[in-house]
N, C-alpha and C. Protein backbone atom coordinates (compact mmCIF):
# COMPACT_ATOMS: atom_id res chain seq x y z
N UNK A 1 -116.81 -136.10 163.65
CA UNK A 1 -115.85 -136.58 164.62
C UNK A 1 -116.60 -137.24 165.76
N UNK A 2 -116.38 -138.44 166.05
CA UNK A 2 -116.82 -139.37 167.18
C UNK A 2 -116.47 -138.23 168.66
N UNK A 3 -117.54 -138.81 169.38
CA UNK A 3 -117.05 -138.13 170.51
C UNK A 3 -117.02 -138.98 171.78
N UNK A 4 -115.96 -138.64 172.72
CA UNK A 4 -115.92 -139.74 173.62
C UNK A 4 -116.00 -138.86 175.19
N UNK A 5 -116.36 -139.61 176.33
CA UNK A 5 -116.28 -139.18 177.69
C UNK A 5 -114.91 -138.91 177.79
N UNK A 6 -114.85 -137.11 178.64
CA UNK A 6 -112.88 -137.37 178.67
C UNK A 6 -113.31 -137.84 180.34
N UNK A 7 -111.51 -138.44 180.52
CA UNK A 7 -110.96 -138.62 181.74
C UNK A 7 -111.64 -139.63 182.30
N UNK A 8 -112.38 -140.75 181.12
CA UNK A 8 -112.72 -141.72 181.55
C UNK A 8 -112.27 -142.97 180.41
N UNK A 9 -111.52 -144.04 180.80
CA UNK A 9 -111.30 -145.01 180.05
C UNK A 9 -112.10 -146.09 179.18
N UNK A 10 -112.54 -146.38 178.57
CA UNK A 10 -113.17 -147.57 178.32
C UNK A 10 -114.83 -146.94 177.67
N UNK A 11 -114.83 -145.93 177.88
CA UNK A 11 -116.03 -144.90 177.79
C UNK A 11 -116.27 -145.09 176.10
N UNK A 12 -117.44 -145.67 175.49
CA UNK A 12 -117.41 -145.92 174.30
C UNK A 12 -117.80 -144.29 173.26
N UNK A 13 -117.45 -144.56 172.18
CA UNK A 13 -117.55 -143.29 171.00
C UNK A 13 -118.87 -143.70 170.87
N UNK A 14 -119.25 -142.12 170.37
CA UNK A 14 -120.11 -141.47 170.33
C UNK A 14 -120.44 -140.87 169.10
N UNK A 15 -120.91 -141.52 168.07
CA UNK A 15 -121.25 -140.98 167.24
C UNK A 15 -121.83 -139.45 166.71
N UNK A 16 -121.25 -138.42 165.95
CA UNK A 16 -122.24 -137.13 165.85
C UNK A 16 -123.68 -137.24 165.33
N UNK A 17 -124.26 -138.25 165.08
CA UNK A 17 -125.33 -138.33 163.92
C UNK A 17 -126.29 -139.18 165.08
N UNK A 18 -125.79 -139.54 166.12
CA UNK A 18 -126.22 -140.09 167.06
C UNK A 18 -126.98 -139.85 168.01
N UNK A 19 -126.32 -137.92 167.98
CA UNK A 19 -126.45 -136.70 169.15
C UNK A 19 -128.16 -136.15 169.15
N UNK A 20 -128.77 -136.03 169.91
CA UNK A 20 -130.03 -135.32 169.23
C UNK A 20 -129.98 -133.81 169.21
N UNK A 21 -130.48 -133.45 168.77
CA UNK A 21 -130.67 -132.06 167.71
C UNK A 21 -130.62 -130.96 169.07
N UNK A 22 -129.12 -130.12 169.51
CA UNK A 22 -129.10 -129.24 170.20
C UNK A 22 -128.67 -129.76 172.01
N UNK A 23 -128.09 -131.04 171.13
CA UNK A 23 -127.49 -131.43 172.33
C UNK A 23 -126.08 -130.69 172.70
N UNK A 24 -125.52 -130.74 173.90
CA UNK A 24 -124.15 -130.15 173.90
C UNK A 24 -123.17 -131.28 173.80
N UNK A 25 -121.94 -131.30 172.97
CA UNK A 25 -120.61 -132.22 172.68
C UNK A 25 -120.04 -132.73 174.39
N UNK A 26 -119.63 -131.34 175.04
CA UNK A 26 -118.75 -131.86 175.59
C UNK A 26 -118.76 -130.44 177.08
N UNK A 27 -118.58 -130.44 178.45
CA UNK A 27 -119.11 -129.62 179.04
C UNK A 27 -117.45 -129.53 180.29
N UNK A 28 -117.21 -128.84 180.59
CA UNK A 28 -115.81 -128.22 181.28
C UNK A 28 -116.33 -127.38 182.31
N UNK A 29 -116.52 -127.36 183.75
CA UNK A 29 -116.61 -126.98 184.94
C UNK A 29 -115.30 -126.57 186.23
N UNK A 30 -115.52 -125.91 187.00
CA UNK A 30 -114.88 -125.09 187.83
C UNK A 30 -115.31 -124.46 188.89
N UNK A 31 -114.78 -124.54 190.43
CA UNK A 31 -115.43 -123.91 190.95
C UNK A 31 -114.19 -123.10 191.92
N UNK A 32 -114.29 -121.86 192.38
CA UNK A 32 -113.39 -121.49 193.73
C UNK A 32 -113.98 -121.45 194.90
N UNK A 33 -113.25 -121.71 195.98
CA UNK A 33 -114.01 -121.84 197.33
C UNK A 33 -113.35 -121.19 197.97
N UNK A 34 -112.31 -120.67 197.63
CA UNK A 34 -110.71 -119.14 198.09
C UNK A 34 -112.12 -117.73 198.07
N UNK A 35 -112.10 -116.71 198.64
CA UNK A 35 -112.58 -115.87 198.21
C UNK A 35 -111.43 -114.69 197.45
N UNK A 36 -112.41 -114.24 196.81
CA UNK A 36 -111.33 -113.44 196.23
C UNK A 36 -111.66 -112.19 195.80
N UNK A 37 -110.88 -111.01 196.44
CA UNK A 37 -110.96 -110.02 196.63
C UNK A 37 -111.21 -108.63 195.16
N UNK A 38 -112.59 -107.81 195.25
CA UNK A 38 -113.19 -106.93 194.69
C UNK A 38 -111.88 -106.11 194.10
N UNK A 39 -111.77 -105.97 192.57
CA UNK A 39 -111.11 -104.44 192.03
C UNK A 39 -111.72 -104.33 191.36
N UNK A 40 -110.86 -102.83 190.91
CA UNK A 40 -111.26 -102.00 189.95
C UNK A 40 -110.99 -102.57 188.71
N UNK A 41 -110.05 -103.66 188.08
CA UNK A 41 -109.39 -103.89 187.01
C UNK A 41 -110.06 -105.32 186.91
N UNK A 42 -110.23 -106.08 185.76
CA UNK A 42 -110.68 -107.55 185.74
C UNK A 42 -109.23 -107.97 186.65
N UNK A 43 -110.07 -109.01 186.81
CA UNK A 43 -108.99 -110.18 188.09
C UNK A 43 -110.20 -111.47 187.90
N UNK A 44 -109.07 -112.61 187.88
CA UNK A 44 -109.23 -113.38 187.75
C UNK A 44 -110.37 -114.26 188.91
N UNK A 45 -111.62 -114.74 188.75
CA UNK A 45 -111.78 -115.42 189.74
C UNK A 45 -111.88 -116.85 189.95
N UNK A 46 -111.86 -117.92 188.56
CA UNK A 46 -112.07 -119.31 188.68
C UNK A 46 -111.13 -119.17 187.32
N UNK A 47 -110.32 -120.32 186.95
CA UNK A 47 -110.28 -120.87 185.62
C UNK A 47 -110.80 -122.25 185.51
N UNK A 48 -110.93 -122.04 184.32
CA UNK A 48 -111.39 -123.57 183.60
C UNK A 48 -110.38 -124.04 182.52
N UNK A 49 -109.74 -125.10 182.56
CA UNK A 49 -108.58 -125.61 181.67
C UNK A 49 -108.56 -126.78 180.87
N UNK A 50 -107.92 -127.08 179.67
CA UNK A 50 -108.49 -128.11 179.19
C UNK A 50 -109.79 -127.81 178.49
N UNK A 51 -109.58 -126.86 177.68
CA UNK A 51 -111.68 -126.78 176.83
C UNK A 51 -110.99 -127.07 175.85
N UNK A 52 -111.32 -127.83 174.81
CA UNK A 52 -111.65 -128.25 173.58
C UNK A 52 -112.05 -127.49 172.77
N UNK A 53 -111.92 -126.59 171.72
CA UNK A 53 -112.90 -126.34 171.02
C UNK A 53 -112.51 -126.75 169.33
N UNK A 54 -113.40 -127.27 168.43
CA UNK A 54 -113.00 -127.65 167.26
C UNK A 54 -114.22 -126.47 166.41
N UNK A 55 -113.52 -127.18 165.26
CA UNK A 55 -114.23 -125.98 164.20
C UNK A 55 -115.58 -126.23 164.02
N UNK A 56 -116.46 -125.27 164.03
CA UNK A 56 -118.27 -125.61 164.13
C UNK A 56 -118.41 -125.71 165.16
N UNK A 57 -117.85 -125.66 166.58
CA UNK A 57 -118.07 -125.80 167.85
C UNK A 57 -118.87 -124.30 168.09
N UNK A 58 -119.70 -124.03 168.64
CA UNK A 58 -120.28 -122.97 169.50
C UNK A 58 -120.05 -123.28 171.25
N UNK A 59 -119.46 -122.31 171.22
CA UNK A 59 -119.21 -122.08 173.33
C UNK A 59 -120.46 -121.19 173.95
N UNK A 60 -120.37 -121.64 174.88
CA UNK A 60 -121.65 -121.53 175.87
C UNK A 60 -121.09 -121.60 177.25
N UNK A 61 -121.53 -120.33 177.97
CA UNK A 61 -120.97 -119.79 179.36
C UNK A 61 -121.71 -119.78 180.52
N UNK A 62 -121.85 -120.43 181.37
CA UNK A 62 -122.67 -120.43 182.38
C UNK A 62 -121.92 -120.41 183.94
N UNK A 63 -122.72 -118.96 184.65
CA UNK A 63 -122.08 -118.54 185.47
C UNK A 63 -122.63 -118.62 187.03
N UNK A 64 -122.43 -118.89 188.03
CA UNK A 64 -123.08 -118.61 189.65
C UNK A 64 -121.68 -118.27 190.60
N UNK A 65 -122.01 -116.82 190.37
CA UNK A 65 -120.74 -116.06 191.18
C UNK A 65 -121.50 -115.27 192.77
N UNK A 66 -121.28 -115.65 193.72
CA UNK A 66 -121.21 -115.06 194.96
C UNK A 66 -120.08 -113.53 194.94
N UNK A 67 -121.58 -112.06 195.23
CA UNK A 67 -120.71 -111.33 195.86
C UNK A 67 -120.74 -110.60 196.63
N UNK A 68 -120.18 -110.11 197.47
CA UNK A 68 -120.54 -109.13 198.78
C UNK A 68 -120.01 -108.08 198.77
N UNK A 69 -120.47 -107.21 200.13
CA UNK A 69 -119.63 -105.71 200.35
C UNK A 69 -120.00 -105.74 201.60
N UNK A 70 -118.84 -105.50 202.57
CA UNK A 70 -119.01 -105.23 204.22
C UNK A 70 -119.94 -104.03 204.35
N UNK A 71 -120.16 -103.45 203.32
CA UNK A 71 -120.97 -101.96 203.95
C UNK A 71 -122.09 -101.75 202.85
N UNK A 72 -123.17 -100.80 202.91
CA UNK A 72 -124.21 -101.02 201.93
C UNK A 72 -123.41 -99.74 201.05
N UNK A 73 -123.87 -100.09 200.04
CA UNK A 73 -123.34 -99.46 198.90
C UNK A 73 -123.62 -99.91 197.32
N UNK A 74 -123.96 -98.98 196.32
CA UNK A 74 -124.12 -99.58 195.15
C UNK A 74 -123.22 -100.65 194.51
N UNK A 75 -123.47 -101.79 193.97
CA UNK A 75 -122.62 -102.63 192.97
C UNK A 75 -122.95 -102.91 192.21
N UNK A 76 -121.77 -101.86 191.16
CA UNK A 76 -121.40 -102.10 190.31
C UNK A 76 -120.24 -102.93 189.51
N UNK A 77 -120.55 -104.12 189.11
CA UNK A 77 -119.70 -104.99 188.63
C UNK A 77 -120.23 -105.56 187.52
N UNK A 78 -119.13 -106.24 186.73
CA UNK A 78 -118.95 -107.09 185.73
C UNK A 78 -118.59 -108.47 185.54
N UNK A 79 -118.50 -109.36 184.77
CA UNK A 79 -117.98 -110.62 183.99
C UNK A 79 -117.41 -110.46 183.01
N UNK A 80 -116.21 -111.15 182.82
CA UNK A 80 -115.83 -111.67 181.31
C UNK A 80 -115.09 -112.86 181.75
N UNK A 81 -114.49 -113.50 180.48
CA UNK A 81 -113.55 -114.36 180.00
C UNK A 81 -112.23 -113.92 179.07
N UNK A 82 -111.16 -114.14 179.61
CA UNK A 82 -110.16 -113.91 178.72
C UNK A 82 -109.76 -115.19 178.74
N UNK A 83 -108.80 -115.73 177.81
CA UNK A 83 -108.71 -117.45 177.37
C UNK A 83 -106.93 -117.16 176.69
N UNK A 84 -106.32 -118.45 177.18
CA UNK A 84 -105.13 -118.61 176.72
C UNK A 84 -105.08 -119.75 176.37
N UNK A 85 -103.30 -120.45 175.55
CA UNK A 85 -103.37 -121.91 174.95
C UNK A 85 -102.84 -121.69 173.44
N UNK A 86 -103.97 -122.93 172.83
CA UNK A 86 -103.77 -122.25 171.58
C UNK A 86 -103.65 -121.35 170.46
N UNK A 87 -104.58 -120.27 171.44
CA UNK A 87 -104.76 -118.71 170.94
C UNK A 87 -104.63 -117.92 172.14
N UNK A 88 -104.49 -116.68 172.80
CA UNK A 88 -105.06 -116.02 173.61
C UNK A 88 -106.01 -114.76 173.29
N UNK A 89 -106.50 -114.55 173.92
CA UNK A 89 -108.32 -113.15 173.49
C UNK A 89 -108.57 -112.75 174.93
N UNK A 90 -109.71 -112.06 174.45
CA UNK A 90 -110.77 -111.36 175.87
C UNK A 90 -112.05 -111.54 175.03
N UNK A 91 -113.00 -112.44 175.55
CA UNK A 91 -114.46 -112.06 175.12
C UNK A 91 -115.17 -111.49 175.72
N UNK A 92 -115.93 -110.27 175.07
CA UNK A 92 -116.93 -109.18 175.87
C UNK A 92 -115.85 -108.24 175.37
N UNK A 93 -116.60 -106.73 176.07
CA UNK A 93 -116.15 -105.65 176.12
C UNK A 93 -114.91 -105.47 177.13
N UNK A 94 -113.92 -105.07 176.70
CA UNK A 94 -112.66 -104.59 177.83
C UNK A 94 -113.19 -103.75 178.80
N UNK A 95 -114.22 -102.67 178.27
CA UNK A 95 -114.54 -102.17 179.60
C UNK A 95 -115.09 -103.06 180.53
N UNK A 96 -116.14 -103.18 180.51
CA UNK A 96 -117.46 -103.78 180.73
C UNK A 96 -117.83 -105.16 180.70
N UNK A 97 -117.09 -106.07 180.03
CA UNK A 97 -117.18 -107.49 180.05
C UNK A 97 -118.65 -107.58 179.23
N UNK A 98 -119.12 -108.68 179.48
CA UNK A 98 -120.46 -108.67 179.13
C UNK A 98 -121.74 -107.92 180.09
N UNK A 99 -121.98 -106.80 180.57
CA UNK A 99 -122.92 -106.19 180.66
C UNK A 99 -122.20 -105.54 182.02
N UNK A 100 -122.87 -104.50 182.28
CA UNK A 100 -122.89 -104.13 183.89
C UNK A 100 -124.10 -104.62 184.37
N UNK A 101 -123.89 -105.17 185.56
CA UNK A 101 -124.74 -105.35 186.87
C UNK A 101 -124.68 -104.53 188.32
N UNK A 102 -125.96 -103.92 188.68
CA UNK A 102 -125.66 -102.60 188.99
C UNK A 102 -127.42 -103.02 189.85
N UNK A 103 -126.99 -102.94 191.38
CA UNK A 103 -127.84 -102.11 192.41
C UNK A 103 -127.47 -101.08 192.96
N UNK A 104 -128.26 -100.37 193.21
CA UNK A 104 -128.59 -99.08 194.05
C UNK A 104 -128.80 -98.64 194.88
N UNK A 105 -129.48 -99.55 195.35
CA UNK A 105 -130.85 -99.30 196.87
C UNK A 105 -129.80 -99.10 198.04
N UNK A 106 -128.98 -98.76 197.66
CA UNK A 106 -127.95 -98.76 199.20
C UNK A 106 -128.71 -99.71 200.39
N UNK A 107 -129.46 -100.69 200.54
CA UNK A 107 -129.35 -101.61 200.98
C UNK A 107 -128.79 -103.06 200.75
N UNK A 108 -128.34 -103.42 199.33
CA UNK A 108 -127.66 -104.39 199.35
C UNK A 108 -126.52 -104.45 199.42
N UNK A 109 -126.26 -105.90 200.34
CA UNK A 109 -124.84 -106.04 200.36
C UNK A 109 -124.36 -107.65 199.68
N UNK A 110 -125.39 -108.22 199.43
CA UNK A 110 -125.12 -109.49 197.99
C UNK A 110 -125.70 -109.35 196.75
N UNK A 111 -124.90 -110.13 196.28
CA UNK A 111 -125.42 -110.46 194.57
C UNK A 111 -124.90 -111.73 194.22
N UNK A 112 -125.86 -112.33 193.45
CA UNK A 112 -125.48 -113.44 193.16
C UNK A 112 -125.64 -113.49 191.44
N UNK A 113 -124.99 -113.55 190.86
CA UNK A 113 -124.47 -113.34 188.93
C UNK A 113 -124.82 -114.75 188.23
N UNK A 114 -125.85 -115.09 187.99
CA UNK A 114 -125.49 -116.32 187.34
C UNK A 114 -126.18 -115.63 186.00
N UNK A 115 -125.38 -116.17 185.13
CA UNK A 115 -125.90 -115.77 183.81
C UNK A 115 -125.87 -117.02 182.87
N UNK A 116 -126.42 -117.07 181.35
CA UNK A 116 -125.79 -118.28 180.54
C UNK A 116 -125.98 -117.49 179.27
N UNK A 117 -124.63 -117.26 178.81
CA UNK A 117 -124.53 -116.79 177.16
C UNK A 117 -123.56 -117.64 175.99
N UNK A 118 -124.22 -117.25 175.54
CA UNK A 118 -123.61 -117.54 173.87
C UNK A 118 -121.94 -117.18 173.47
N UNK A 119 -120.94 -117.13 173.99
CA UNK A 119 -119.84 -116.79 173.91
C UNK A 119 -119.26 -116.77 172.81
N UNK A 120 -120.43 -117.65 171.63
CA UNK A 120 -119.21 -117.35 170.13
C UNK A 120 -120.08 -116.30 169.17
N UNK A 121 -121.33 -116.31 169.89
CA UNK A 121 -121.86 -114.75 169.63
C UNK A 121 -122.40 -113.96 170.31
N UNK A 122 -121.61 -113.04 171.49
CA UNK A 122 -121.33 -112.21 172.12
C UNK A 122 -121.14 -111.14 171.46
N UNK A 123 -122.05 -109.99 171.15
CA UNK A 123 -121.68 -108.73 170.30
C UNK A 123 -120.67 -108.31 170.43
N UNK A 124 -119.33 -107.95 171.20
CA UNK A 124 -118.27 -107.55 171.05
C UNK A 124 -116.81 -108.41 171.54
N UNK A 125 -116.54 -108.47 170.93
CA UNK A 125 -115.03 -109.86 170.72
C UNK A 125 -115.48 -111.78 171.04
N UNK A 126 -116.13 -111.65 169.67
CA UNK A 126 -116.77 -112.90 170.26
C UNK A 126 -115.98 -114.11 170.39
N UNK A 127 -115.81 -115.02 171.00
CA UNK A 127 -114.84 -116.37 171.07
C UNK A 127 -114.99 -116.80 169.90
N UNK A 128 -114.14 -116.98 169.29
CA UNK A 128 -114.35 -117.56 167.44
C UNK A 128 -113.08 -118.46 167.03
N UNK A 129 -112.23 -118.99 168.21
CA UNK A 129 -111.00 -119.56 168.47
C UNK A 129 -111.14 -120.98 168.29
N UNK A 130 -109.79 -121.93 167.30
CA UNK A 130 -110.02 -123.37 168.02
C UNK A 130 -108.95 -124.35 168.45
N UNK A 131 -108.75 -124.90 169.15
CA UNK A 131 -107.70 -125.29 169.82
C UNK A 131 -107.73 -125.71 171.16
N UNK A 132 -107.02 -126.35 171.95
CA UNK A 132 -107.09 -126.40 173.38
C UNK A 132 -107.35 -125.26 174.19
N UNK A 133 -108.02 -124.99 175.63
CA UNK A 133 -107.42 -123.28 175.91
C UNK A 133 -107.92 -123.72 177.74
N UNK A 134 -107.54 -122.35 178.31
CA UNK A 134 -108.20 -122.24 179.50
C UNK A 134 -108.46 -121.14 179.84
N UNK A 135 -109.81 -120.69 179.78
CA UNK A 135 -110.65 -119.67 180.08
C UNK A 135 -110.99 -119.59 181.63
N UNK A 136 -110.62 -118.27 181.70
CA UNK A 136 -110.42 -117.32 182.94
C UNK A 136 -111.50 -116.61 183.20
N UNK A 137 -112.71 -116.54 184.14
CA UNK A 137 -113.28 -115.93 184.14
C UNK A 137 -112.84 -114.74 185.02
N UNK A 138 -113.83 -113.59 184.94
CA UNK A 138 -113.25 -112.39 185.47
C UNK A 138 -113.86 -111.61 185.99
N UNK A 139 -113.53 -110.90 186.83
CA UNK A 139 -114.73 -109.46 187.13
C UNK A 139 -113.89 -108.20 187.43
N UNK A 140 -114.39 -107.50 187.41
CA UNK A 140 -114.52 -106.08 187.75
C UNK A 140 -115.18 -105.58 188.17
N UNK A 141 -115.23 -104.50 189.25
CA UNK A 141 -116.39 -103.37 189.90
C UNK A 141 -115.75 -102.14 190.14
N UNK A 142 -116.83 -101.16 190.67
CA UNK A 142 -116.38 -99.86 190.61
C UNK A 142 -115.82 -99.59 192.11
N UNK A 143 -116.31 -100.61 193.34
CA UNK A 143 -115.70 -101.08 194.19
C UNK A 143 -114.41 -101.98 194.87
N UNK A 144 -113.59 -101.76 195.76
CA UNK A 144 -113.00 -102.56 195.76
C UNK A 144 -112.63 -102.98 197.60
N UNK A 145 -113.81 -103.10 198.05
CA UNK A 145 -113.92 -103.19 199.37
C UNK A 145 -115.22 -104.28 199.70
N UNK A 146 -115.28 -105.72 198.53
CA UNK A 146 -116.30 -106.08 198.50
C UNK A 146 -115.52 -107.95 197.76
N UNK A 147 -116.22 -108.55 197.89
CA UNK A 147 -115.42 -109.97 197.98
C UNK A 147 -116.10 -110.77 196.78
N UNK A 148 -115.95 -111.76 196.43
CA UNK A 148 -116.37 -112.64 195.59
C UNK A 148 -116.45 -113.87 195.81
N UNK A 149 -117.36 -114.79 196.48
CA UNK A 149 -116.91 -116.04 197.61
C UNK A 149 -116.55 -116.20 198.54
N UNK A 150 -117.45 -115.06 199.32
CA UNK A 150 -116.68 -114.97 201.00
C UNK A 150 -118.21 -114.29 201.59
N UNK A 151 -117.97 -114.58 202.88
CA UNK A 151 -118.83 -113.67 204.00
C UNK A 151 -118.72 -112.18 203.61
N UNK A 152 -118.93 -110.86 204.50
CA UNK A 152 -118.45 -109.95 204.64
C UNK A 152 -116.93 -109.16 204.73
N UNK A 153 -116.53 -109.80 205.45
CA UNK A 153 -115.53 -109.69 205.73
C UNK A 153 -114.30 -110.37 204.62
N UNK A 154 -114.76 -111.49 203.81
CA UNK A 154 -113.27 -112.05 203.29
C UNK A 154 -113.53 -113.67 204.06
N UNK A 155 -114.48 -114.32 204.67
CA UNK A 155 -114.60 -115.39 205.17
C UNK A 155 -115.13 -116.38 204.70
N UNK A 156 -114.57 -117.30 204.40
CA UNK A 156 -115.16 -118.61 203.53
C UNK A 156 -116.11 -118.69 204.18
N UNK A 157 -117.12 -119.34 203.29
CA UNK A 157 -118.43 -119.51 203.92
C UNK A 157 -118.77 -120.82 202.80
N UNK A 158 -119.78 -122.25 203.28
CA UNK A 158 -120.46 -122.82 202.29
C UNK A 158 -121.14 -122.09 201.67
N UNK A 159 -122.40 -121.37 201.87
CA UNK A 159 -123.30 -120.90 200.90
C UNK A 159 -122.93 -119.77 199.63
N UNK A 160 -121.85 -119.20 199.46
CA UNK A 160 -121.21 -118.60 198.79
C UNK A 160 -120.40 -119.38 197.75
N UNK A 161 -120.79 -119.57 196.64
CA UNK A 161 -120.19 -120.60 195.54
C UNK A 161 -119.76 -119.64 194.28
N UNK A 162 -118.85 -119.78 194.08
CA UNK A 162 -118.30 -119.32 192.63
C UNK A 162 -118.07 -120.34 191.89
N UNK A 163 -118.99 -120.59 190.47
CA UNK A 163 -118.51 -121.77 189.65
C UNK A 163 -119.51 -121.40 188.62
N UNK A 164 -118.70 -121.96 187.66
CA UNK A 164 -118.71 -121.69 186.03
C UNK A 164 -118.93 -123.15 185.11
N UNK A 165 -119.73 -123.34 183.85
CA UNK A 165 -119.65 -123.99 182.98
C UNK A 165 -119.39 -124.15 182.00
N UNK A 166 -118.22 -124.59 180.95
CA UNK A 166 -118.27 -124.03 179.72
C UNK A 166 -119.30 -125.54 178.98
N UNK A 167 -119.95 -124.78 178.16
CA UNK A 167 -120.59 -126.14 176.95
C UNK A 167 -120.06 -125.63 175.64
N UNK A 168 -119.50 -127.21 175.46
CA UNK A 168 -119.52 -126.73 173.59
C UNK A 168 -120.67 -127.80 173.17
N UNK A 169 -121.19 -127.38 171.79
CA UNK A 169 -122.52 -127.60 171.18
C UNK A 169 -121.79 -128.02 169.68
């Protein structure tokens, strides 16, 4: 299947045989600049809408999440993706998302999450879907007095960025 630039006109096809070896197809971005507030339960913090995925596609997740806590205290938190559209799922673990991330030192009060995984092989519920969709990224912590794109307090701030990449390959 030819591939073309979306959301641009005139943008010429793209041959697959064209691509070099481990290139990515086609790449879907997102960012929030809202902060948005720490639970116990996944909650939503960016979506991404409009992903593509066709058959033989592999998804690829790339993450830079801002997070805080007004007070020092361990954080413990998570990531996932749940995805709706042509199918709906959760990839990762329901508990746990893809991994816990976890300080201690009762001196921190940021973290910054950027990760990049393999989403169609993710050891537990891997994305294996194809169709249009829009994937939700997510978190959870064992806190809920602690922000995701904000100052201390809940305050927009520039240096605090939440944003996500999806690649398909």
């Amino acid at each position: 299947m030819p591939l073309t630039k979306l959301n641009f006109t005139g943008q010429p096809t793209i041959p697959d045989t064209s691509l070099p070896n481990g290139a990515f197809k086609r790449q879907y971005s997102a960012k929030n600049t809202t902060p948005v507030a720490e639970t116990s339960a996944f909650k939503t913090i960016l979506s991404i809408p409009n992903i593509v995925v066709n058959t033989g596609d592999v998804v690829f997740l790339s993450t830079h999440i801002s997070h805080v806590r007004p007070t020092a205290s361990g954080m413990h938190m998570a990531l996932a993706i749940s995805y709706s559209g042509s199918s709906s799922g959760f990839v990762g673990s329901t508990n746990w998302g893809f991994g816990i991330q976890d300080h201690h030192d009762n001196n921190t009060l940021w973290r910054l999450s950027s990760q990049f995984l393999n989403l169609s092989e993710i050891y537990t519920n891997p994305f294996n879907a194809v169709g249009t969709f829009t994937f939700n990224l997510q978190s959870k912590s064992n806190g809920t007095n602690g922000y995701y794109g904000s100052e201390n307090l809940g305050n927009t701030a520039d240096y605090v960025p939440n944003q996500a990449t999806i690649f398909i390959a």
